[in-house]
Protein backbone atom coordinates (compact mmCIF):
# COMPACT_ATOMS: atom_id res chain seq x y z
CA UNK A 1 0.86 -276.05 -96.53
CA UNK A 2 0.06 -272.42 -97.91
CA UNK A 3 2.14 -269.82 -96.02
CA UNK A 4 0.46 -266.42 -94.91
CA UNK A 5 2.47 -263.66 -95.31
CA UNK A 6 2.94 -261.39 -91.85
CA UNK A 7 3.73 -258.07 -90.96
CA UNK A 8 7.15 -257.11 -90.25
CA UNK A 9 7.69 -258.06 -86.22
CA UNK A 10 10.26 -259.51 -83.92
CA UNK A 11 8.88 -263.12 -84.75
CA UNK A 12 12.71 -264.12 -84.23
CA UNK A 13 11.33 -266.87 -81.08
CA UNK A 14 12.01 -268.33 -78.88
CA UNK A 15 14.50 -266.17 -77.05
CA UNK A 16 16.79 -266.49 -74.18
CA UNK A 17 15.77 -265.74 -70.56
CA UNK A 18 18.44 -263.36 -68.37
CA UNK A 19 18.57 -261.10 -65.33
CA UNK A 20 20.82 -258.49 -65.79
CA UNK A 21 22.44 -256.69 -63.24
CA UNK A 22 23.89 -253.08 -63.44
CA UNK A 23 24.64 -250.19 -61.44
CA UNK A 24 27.48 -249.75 -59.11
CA UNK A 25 26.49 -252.43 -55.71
CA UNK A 26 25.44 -251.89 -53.37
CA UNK A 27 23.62 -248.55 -53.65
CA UNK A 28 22.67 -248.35 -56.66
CA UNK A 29 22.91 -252.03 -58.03
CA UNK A 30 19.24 -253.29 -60.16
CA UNK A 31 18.13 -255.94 -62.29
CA UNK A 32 16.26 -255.86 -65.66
CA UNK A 33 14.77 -258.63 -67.27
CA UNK A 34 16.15 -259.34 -70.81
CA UNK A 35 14.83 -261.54 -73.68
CA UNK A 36 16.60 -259.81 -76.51
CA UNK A 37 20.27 -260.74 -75.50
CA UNK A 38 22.93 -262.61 -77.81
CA UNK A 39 26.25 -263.51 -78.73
CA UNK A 40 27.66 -261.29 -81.44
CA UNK A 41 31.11 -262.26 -81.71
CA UNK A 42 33.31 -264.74 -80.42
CA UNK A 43 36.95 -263.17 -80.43
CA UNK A 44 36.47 -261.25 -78.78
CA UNK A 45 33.66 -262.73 -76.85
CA UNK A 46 30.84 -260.44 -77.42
CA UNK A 47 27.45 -260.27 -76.09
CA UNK A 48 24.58 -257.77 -76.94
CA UNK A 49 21.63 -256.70 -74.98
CA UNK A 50 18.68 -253.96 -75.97
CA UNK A 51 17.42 -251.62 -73.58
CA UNK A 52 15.02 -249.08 -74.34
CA UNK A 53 16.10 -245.78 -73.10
CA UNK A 54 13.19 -244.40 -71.10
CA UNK A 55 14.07 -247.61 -68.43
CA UNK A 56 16.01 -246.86 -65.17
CA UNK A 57 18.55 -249.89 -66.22
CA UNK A 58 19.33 -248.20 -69.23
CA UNK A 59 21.03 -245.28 -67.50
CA UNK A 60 22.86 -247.38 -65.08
CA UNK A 61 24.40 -249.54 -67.44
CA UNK A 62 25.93 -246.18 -69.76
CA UNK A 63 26.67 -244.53 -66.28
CA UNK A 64 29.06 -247.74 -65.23
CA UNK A 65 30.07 -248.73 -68.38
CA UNK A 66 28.87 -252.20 -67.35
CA UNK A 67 26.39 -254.67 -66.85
CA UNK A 68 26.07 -258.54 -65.81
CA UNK A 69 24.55 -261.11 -67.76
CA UNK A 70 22.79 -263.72 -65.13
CA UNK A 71 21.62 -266.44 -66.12
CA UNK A 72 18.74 -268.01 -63.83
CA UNK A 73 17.58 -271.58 -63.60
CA UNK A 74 13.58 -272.17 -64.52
CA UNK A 75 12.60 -272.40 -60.58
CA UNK A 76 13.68 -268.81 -61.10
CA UNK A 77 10.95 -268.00 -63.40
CA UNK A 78 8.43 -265.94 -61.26
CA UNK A 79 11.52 -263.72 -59.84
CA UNK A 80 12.80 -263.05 -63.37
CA UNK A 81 9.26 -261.92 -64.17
CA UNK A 82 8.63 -259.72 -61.49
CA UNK A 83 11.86 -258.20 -62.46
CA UNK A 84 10.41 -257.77 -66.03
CA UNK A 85 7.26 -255.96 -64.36
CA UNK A 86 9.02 -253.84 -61.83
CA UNK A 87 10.59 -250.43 -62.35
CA UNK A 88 14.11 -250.06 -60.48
CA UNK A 89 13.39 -246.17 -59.90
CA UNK A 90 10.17 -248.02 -57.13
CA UNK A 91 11.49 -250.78 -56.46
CA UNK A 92 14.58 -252.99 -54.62
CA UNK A 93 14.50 -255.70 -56.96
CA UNK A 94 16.98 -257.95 -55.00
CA UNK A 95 15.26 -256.60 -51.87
CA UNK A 96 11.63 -257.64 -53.54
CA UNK A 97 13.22 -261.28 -55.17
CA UNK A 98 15.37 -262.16 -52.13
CA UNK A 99 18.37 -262.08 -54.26
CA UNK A 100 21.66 -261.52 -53.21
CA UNK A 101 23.97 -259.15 -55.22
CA UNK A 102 27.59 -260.53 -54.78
CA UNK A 103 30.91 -258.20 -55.88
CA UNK A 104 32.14 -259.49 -59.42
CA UNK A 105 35.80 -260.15 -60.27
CA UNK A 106 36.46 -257.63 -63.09
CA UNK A 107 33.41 -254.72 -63.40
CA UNK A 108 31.10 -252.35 -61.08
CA UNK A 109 27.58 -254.22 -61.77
CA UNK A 110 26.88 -256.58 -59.03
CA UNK A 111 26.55 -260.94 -59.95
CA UNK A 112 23.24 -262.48 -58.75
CA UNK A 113 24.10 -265.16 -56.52
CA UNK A 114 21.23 -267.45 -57.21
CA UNK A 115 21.85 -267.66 -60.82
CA UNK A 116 24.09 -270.67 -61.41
CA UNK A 117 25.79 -268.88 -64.66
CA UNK A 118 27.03 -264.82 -64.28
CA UNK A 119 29.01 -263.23 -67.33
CA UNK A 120 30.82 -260.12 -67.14
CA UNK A 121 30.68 -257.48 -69.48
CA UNK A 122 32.66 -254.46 -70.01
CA UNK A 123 30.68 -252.27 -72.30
CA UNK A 124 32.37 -251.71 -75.44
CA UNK A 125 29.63 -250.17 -77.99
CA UNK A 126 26.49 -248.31 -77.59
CA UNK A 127 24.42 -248.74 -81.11
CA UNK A 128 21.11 -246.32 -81.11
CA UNK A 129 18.61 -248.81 -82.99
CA UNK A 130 15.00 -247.16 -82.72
CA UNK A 131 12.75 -248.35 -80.18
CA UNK A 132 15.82 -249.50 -77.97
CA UNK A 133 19.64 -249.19 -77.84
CA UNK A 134 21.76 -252.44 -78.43
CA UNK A 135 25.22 -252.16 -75.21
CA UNK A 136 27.65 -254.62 -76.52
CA UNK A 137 29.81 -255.70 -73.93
CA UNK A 138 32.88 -257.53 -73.86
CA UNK A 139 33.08 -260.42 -71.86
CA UNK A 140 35.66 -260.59 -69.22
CA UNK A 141 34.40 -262.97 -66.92
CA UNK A 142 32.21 -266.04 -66.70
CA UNK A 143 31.45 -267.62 -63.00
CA UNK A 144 29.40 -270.90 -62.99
CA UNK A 145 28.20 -272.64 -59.97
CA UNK A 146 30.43 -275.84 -59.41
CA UNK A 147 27.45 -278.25 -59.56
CA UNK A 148 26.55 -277.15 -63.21
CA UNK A 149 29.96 -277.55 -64.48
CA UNK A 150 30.73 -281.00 -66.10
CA UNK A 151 33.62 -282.38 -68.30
CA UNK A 152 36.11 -280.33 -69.66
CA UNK A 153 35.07 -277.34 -67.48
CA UNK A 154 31.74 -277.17 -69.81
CA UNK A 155 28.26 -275.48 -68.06
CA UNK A 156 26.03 -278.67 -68.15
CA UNK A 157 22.67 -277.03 -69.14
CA UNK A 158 20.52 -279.69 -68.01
CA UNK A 159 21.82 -278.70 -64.61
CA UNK A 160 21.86 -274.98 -64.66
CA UNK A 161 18.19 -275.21 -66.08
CA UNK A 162 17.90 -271.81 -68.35
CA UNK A 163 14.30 -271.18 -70.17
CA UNK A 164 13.60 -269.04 -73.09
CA UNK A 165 10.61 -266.17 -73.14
CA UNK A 166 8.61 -267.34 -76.36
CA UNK A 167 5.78 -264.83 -77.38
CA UNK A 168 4.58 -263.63 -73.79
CA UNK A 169 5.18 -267.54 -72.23
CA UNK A 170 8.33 -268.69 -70.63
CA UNK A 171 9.54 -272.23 -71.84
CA UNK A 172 12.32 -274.59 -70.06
CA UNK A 173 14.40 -276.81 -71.88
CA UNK A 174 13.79 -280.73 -72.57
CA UNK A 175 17.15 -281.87 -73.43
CA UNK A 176 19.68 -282.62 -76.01
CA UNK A 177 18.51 -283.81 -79.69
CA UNK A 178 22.11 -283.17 -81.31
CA UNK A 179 25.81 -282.30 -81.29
CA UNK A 180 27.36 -279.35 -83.64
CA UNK A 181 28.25 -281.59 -86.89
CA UNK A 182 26.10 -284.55 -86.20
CA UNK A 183 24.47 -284.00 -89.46
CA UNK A 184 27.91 -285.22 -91.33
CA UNK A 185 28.03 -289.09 -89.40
């Protein structure tokens, strides 16, 4: 099959799904929806998120040095998109998503409750990239609802049910086709 040849764009799909939470709780605590999240490093666990500046989330997270990386199950999916369409500045998104913000063990930025995986970050790097700024933040905690834990302490992801944003669609998962070096048996 002939291939076309594309402008440059983000085509890196899909991409994960996450609520992030920032700001000190409970005053001035919000949630932004975030497809362009990763890991960057794993010693030290590193995670990245991009946040254009001109959104309200943007100043929270350099103002506490913080941030939250929720993860939310796919029954989640119409909360984490009205997060996505709502400004913070208007709006209470816990308040407007009947989420609960809940103190976390080791930074300012509030966990969601209703998200069965929350990760800690401490932000460590601020990279200016263009259209948005990449925080890297160091993770410091991870909290994972007991019934989406399974053996050897591992999140079970068919429990905790995350979905991926893939070109303007959201997308669940449909299970496991393969295990890290199956390719060598």
């Amino acid at each position: 099959m002939a291939k076309l040849n594309l402008p440059p764009s983000e085509a890196l799909y899909p991409v994960p799904v996450a609520l992030v939470s920032c700001g000190r709780a409970p005053q001035k605590a919000n949630i932004i929806a975030i497809a362009w999240c990763g890991v960057v490093c794993s010693k030290p666990p590193l995670i990245s998120i991009s946040v254009r500046p001109s959104r309200h989330s943007h100043k929270l997270i350099a103002e506490s040095g913080d941030f939250v990386v929720n993860i939310p199950s796919s029954d989640m999916a119409r909360k984490v998109d009205l997060c996505g369409m709502k400004s913070g500045r208007d709006t209470d998104k816990f308040e407007a998503c009947s989420l609960t913000a809940v103190p976390a063990s080791k930074v300012s930025s509030p966990l969601i409750a209703e998200c069965p995986v929350n990760i800690e970050c401490a932000l460590r790097r601020t990279l200016k990239l263009g259209a948005h700024d990449m925080f890297i933040g160091e993770v410091v905690a991870v909290h994972a609802d007991e019934g989406v834990v399974g053996k050897g302490n591992r999140i079970d992801f068919g429990k905790a049910k995350p979905f991926v944003y893939n070109h303007g669609e959201y997308w669940d998962l449909r299970g496991r086709i393969g295990h890290y070096g199956f390719s060598n048996e």
